[in-house]
N, C-alpha and C. Protein backbone atom coordinates (compact mmCIF):
# COMPACT_ATOMS: atom_id res chain seq x y z
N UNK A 1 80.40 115.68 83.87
CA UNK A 1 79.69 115.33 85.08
C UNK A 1 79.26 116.61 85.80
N UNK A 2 78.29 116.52 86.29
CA UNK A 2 77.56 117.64 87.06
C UNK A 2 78.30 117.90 88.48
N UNK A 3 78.45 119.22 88.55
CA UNK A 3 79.79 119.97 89.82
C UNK A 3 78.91 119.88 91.41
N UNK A 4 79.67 119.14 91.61
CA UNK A 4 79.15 118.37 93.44
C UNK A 4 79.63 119.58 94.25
N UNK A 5 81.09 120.03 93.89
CA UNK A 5 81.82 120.47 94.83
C UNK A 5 81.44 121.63 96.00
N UNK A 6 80.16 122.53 95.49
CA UNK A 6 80.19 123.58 96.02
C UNK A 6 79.00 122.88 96.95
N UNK A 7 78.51 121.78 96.90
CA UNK A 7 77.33 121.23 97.79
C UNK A 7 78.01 120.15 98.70
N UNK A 8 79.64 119.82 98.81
CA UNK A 8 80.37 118.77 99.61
C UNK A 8 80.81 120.12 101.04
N UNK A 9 80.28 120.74 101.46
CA UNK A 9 80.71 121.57 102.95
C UNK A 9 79.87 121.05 103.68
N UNK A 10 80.85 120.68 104.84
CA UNK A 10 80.10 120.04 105.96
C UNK A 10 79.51 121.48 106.65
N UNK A 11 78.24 120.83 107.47
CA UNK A 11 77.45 121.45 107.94
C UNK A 11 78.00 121.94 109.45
N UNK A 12 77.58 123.29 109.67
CA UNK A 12 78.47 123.77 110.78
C UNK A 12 77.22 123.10 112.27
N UNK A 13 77.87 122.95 113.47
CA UNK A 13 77.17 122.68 114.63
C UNK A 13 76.80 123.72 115.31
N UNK A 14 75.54 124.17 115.58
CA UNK A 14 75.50 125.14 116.40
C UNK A 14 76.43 125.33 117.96
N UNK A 15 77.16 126.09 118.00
CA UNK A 15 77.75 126.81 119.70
C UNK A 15 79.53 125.82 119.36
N UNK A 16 79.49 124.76 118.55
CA UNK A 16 80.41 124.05 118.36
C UNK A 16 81.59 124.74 117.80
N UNK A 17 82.88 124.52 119.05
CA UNK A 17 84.52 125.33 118.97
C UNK A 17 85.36 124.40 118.31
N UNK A 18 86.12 124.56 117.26
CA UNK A 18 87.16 123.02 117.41
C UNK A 18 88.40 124.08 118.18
N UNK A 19 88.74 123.04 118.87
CA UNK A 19 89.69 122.75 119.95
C UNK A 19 90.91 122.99 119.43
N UNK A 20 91.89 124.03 120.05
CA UNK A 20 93.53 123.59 119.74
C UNK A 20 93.95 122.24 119.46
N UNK A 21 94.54 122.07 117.85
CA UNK A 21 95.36 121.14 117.98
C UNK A 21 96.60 120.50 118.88
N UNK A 22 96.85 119.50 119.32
CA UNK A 22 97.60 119.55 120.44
C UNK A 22 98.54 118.02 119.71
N UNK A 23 99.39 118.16 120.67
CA UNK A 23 100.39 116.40 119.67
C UNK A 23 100.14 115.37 120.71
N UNK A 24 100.72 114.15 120.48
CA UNK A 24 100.52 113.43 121.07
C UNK A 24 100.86 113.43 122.46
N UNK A 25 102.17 113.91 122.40
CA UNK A 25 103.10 113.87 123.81
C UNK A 25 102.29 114.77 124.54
N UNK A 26 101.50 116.19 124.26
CA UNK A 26 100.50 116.60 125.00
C UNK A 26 99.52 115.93 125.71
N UNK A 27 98.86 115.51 124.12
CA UNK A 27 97.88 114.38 125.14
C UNK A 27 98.32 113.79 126.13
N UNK A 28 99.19 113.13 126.31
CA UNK A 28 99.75 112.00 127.19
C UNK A 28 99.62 112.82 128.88
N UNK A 29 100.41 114.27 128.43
CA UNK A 29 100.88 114.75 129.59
C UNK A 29 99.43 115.91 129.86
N UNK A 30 98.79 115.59 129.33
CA UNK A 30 96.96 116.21 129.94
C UNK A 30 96.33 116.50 130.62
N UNK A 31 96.03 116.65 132.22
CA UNK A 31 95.40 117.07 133.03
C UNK A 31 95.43 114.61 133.53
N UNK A 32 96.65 114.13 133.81
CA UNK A 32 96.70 113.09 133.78
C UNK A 32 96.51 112.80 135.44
N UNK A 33 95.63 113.10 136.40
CA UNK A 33 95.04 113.08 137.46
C UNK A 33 93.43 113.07 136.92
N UNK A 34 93.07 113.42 135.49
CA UNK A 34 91.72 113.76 135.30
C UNK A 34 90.96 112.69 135.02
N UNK A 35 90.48 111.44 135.43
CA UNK A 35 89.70 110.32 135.49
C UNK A 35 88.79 110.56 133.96
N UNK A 36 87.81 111.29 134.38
CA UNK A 36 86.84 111.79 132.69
C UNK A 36 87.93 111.66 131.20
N UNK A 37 89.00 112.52 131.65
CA UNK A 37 89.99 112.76 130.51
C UNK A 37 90.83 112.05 130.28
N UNK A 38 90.67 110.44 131.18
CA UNK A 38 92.01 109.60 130.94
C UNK A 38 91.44 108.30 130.19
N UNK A 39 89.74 108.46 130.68
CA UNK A 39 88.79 107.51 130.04
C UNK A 39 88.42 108.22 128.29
N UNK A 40 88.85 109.57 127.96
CA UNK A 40 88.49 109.85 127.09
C UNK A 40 89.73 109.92 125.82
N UNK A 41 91.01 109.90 126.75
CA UNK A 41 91.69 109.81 126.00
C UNK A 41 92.56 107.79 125.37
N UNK A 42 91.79 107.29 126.15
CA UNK A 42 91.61 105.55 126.22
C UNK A 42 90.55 105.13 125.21
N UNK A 43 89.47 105.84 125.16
CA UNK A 43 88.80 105.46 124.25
C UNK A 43 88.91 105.98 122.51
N UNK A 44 90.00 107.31 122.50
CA UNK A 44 90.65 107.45 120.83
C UNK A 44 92.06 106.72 121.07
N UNK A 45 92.39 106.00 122.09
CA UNK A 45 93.87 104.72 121.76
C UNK A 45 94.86 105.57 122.12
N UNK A 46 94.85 106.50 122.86
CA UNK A 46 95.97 106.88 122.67
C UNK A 46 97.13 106.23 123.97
N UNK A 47 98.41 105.88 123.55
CA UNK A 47 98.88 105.52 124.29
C UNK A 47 99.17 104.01 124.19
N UNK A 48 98.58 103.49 123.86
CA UNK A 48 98.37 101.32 123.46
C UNK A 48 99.41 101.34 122.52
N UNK A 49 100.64 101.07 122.29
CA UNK A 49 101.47 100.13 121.33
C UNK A 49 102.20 101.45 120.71
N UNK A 50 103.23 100.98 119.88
CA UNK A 50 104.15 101.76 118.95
C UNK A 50 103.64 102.15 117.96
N UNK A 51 103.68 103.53 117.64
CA UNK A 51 103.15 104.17 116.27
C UNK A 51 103.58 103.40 115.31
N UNK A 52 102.74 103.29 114.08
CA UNK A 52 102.92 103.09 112.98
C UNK A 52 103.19 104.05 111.88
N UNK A 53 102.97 105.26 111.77
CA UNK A 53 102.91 106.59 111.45
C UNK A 53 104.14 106.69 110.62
N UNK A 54 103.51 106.71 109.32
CA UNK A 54 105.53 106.53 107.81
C UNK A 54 105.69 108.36 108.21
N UNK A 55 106.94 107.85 108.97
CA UNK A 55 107.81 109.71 108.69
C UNK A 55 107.48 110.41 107.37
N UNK A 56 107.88 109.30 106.56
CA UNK A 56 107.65 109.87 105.05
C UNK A 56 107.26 110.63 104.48
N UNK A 57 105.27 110.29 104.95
CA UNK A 57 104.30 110.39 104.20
C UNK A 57 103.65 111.13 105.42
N UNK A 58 103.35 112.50 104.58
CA UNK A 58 102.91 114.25 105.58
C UNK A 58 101.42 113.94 106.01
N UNK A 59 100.69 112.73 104.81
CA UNK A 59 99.19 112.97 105.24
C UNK A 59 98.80 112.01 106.96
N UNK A 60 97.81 112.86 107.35
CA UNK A 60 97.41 112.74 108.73
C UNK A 60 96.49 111.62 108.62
N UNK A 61 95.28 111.42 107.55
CA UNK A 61 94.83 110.22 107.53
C UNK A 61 94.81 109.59 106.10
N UNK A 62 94.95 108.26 105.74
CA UNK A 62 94.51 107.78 104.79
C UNK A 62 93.55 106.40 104.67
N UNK A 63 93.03 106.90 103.75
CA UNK A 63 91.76 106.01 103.21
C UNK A 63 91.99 104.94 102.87
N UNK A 64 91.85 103.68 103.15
CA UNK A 64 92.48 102.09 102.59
C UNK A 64 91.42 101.51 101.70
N UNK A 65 90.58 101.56 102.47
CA UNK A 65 89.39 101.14 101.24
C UNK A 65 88.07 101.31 101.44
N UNK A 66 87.50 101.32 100.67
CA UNK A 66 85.53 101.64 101.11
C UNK A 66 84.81 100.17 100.64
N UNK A 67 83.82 99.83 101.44
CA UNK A 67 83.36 98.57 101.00
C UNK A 67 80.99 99.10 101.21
N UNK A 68 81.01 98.22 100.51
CA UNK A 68 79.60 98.40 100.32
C UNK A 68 78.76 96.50 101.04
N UNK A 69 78.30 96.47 102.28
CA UNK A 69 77.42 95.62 103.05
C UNK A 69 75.92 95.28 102.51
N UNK A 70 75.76 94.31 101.84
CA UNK A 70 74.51 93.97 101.33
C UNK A 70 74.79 92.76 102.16
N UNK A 71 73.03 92.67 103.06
CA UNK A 71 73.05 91.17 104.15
C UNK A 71 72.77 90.08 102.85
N UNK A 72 73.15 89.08 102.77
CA UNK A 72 73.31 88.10 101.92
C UNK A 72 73.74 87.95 100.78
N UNK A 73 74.85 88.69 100.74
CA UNK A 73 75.80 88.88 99.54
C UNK A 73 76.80 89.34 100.07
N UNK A 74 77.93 88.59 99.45
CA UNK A 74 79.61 89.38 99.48
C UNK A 74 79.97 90.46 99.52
N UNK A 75 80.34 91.05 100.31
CA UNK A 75 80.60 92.49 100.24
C UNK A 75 81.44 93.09 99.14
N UNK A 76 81.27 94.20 98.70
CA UNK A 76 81.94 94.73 97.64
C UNK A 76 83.09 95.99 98.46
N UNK A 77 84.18 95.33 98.13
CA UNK A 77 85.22 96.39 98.53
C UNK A 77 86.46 96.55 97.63
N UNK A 78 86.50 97.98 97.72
CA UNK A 78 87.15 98.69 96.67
C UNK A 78 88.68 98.87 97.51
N UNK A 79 90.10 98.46 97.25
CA UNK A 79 90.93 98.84 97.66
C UNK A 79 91.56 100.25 97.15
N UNK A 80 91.58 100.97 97.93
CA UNK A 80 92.19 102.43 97.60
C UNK A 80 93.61 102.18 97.04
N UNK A 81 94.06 101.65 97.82
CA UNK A 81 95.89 101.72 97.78
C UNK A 81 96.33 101.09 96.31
N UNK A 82 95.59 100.28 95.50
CA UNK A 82 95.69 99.65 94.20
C UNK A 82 95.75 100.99 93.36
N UNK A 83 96.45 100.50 92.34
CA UNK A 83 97.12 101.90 91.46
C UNK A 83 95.84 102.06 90.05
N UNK A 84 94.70 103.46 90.38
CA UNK A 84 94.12 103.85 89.51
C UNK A 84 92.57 103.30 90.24
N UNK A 85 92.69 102.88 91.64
CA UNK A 85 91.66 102.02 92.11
C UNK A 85 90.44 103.56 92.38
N UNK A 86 91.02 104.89 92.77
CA UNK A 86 90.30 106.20 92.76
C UNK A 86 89.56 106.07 91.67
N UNK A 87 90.55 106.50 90.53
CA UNK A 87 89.76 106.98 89.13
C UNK A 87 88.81 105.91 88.45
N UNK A 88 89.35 104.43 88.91
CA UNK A 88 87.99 103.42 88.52
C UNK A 88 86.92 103.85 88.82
N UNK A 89 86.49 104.56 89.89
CA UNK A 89 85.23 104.83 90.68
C UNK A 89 83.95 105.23 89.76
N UNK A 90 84.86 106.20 89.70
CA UNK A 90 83.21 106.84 88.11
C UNK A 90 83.22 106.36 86.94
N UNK A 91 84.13 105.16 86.46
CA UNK A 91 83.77 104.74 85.39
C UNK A 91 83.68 103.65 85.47
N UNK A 92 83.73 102.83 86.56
CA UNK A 92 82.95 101.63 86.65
C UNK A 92 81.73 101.39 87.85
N UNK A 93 80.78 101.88 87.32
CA UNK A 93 79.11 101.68 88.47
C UNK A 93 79.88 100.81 89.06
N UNK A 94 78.75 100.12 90.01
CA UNK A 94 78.83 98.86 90.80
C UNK A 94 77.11 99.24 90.67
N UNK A 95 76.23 97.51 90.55
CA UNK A 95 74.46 97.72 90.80
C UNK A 95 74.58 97.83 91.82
N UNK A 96 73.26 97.93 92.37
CA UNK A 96 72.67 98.02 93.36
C UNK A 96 71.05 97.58 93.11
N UNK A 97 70.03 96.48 94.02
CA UNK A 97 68.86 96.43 93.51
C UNK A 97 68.28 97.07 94.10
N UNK A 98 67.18 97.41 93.38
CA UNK A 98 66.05 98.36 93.70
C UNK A 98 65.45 98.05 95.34
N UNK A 99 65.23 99.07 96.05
CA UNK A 99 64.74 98.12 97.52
C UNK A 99 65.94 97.54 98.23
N UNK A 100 66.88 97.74 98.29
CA UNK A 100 67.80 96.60 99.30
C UNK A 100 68.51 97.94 100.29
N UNK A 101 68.65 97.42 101.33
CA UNK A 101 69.12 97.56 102.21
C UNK A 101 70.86 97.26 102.08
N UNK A 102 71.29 98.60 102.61
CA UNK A 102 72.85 98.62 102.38
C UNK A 102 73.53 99.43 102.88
N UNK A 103 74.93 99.18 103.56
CA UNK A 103 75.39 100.28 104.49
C UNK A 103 77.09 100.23 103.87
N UNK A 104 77.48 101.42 103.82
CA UNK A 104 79.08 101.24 103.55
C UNK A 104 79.63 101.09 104.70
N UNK A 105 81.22 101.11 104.58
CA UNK A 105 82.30 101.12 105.41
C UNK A 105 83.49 101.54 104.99
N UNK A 106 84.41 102.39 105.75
CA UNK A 106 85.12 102.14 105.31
C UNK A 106 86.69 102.02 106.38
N UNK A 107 88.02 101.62 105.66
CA UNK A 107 88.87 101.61 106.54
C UNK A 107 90.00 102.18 106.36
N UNK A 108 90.72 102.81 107.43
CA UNK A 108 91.76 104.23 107.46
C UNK A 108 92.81 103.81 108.51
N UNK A 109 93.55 105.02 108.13
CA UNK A 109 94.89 104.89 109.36
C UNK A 109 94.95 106.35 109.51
N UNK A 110 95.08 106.31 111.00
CA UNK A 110 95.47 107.73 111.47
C UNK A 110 96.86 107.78 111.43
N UNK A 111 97.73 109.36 111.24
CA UNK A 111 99.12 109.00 111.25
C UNK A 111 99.57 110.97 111.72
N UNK A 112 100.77 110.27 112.96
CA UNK A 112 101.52 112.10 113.53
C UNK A 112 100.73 112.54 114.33
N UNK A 113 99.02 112.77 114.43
CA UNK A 113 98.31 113.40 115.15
C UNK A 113 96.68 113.31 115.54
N UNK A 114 96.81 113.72 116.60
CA UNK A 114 95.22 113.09 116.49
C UNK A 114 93.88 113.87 115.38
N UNK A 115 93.09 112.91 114.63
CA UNK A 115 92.19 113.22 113.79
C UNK A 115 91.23 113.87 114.49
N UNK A 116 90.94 114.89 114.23
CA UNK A 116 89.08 115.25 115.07
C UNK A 116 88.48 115.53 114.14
N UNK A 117 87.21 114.83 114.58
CA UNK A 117 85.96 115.51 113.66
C UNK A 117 86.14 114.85 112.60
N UNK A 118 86.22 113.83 111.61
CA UNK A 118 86.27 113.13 110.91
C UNK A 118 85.08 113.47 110.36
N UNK A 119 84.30 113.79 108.81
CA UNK A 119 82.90 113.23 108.45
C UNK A 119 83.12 112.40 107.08
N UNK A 120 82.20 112.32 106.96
CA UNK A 120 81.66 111.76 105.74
C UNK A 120 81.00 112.52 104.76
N UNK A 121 81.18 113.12 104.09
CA UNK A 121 80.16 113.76 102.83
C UNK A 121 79.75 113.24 101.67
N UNK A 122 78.80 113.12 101.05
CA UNK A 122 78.12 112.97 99.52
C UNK A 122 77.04 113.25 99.58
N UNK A 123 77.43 113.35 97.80
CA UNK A 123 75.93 114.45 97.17
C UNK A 123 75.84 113.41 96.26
N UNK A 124 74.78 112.76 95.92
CA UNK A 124 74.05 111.96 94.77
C UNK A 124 73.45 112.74 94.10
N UNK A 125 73.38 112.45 92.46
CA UNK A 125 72.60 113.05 91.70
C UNK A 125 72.00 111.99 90.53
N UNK A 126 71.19 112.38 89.79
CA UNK A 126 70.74 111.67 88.60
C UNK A 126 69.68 113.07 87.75
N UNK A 127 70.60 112.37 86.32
CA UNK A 127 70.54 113.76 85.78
C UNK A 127 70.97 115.11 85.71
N UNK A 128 71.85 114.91 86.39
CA UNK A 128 72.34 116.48 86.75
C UNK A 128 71.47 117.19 88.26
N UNK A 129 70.34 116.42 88.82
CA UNK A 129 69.78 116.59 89.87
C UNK A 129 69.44 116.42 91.17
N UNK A 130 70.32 117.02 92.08
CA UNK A 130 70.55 116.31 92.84
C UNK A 130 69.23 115.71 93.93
N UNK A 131 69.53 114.51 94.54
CA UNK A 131 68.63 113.55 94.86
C UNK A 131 68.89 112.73 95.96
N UNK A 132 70.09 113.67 96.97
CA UNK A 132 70.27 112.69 98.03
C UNK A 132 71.96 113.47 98.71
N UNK A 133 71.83 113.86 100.13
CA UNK A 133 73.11 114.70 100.59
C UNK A 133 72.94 113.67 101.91
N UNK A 134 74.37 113.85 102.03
CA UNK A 134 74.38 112.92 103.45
C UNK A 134 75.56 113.68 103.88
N UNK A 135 75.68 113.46 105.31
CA UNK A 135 76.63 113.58 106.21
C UNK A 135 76.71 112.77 107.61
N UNK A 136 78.06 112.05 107.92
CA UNK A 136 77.74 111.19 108.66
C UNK A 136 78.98 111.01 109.37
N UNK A 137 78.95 111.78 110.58
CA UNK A 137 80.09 111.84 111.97
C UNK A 137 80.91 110.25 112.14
N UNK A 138 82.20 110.19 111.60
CA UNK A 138 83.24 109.43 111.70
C UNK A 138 83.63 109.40 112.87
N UNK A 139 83.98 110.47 113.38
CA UNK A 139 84.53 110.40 114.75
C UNK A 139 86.17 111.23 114.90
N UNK A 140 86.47 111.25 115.80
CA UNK A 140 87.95 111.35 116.35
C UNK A 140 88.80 110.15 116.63
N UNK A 141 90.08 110.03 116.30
CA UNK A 141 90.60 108.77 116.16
C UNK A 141 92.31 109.54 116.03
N UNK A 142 93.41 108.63 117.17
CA UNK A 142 94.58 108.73 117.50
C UNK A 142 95.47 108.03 116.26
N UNK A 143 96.48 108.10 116.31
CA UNK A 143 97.40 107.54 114.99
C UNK A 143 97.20 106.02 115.49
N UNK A 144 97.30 105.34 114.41
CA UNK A 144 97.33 104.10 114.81
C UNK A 144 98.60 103.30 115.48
N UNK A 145 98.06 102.48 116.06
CA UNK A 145 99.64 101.67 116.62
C UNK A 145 100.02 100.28 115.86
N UNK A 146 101.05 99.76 116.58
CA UNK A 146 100.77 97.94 116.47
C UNK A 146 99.70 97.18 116.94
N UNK A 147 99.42 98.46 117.93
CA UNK A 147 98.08 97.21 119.09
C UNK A 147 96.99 97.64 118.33
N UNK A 148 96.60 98.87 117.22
CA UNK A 148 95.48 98.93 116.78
C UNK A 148 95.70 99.31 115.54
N UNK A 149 96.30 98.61 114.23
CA UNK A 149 96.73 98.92 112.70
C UNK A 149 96.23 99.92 112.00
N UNK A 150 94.74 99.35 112.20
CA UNK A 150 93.55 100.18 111.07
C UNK A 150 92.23 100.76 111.97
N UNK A 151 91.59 101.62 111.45
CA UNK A 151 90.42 101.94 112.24
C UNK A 151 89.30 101.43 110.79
N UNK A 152 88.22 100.88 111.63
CA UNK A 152 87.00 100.87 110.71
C UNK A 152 85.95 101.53 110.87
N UNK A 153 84.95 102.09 110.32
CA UNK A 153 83.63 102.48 110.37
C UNK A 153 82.76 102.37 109.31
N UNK A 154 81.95 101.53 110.45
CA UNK A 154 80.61 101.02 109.48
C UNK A 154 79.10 102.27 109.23
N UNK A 155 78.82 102.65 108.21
CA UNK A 155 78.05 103.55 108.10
C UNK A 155 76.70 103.47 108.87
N UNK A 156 75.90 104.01 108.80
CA UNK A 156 74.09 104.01 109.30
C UNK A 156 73.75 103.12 107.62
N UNK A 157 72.76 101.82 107.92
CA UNK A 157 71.93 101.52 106.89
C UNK A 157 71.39 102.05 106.01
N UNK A 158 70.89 102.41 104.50
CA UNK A 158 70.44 102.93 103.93
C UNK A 158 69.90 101.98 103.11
N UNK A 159 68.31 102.48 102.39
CA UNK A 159 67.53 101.73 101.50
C UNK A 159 68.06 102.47 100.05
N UNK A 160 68.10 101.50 99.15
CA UNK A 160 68.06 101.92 98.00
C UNK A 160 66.56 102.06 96.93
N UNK A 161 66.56 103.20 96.56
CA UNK A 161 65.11 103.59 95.95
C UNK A 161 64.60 102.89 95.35
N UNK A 162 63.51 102.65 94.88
CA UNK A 162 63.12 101.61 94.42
C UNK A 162 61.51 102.21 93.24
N UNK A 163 61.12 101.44 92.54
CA UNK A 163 60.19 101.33 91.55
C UNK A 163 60.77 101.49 89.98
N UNK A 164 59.85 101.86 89.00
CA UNK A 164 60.71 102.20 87.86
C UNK A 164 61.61 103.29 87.46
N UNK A 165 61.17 104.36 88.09
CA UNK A 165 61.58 105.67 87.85
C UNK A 165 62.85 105.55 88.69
N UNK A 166 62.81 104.96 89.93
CA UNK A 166 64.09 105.24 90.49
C UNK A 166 65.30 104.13 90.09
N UNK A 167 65.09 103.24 88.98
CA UNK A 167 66.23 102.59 87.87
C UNK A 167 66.66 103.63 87.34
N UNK A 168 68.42 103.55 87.28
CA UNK A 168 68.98 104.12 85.96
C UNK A 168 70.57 104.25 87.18
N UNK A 169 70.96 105.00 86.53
CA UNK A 169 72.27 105.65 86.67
C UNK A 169 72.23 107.23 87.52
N UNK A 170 72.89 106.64 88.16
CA UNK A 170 73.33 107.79 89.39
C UNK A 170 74.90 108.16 89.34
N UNK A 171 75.19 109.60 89.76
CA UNK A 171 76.86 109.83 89.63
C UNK A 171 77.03 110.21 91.57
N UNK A 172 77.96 110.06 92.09
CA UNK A 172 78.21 110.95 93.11
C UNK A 172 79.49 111.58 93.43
N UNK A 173 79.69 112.28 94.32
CA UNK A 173 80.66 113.13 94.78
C UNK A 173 80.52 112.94 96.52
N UNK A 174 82.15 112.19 96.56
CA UNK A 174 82.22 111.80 98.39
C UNK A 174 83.60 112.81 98.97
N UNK A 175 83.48 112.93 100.03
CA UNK A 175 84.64 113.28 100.67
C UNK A 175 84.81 113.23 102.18
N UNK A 176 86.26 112.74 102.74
CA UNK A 176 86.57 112.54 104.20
C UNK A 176 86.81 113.85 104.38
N UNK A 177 86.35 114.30 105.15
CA UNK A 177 86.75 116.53 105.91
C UNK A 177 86.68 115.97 107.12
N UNK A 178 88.06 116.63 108.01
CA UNK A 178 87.43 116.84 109.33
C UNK A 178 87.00 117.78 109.73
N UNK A 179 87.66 118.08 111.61
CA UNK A 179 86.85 119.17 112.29
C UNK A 179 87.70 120.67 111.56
N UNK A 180 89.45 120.35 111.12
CA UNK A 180 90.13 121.87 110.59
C UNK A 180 89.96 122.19 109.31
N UNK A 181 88.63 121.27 108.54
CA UNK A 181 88.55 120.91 107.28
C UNK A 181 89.37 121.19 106.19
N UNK A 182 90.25 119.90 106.34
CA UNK A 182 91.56 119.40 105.68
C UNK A 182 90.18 118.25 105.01
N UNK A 183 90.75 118.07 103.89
CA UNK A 183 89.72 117.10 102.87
C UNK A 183 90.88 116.42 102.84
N UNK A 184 90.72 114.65 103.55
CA UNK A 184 91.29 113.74 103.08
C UNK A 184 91.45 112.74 102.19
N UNK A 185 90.16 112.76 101.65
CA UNK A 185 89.97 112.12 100.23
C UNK A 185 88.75 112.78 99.43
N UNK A 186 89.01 113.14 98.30
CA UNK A 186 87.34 113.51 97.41
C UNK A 186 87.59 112.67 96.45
N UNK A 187 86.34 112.60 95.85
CA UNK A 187 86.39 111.52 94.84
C UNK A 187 85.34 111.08 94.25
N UNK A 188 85.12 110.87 92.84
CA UNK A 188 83.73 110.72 92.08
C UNK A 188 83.22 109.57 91.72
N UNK A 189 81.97 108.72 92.02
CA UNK A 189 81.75 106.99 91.60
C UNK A 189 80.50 107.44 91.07
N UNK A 190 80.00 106.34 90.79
CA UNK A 190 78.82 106.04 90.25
C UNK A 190 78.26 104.92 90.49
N UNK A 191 77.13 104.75 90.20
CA UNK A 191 76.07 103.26 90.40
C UNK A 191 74.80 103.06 89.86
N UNK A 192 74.35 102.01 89.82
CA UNK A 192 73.12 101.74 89.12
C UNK A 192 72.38 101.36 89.82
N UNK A 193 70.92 101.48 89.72
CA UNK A 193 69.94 101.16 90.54
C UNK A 193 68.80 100.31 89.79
N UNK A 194 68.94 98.94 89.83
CA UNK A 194 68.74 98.09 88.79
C UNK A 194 67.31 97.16 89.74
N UNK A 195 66.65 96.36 88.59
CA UNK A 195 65.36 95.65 89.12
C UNK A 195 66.11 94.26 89.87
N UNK A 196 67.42 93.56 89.48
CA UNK A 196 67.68 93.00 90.53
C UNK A 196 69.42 92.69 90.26
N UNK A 197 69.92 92.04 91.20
CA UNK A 197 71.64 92.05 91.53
C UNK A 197 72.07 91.52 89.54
């Protein structure tokens, strides 16, 4: 398979600092007179219900599953946590028809600390050429609780190419990076871009 890896770096923001990591109990105890900062720290959860967060297990976020949104069809979702459900990825496509409209999703748990800067990366190729880079701001998001299990995010819409030339087989290369770019999941699929479902 043709090497994604050196084209999966998220793109830097111009004038953009990431911020001291800080823990939760910080957050809490924050500039907590600060109205702006109490609405901002309400809207990443922090604070709502009992952590869920496995002592156990060191990683900060994990990936549960990615699903693919076609309007009038069943959604296709891939459970992560199923054993070998990763390495299925590139060796079993999933179609896609030529022309359709389609947006992923996917769903995670924050765990120990707060996530910043979450993205999204992939590089599509066909042929060895690449034919399509995306990047797409996840967000910041607190460990999860009881009052909030899982976090979801639904992607921006995307068309799938369409005519003859753009049938065949496509490979890609995805990955979750945040803002201290810690890569929380990479991982290689594939798909087909077929005349119909």
């Amino acid at each position: 398979m043709a090497d994604h890896h050196d084209e999966l770096q998220p793109e830097a923001t111009a004038g953009f600092k990431v911020a001291e990591s800080k823990t939760i109990d910080e957050y809490h105890k924050l500039d907590q007179n600060d109205e702006s900062l109490k609405k901002w720290k309400e809207s990443l959860g922090i604070g709502s219900g009992n952590s869920i967060s496995n002592p156990n297990d060191p990683r900060k976020c994990i990936i549960l599953s990615l699903g693919l949104e076609v309007e009038g069809r069943p959604d296709i979702i891939i459970d992560l946590k199923a054993p070998g459900a990763i390495e299925a990825l590139k060796d079993k496509p999933f179609s896609i028809k030529e022309g359709a409209d389609f947006r992923m999703k996917a769903t995670f748990q924050v765990q120990h600390q707060i996530l910043s800067g979450m993205k999204y990366l992939q590089v599509v190729k066909r042929k060895g050429i690449t034919v399509n880079k995306l990047q797409e701001m996840i967000g910041s998001f607190s460990p999860n609780t009881e009052d909030k299990p899982i976090w979801e995010k639904k992607f921006e819409t995307e068309s799938a190419p369409s005519g003859m030339l753009a049938r065949g087989h496509y490979t890609a290369m995805s990955k979750f990076v945040d803002d201290d770019n810690e890569t929380h999941l990479k991982f290689e699929w594939a798909f087909d871009i077929k005349k119909d479902w």
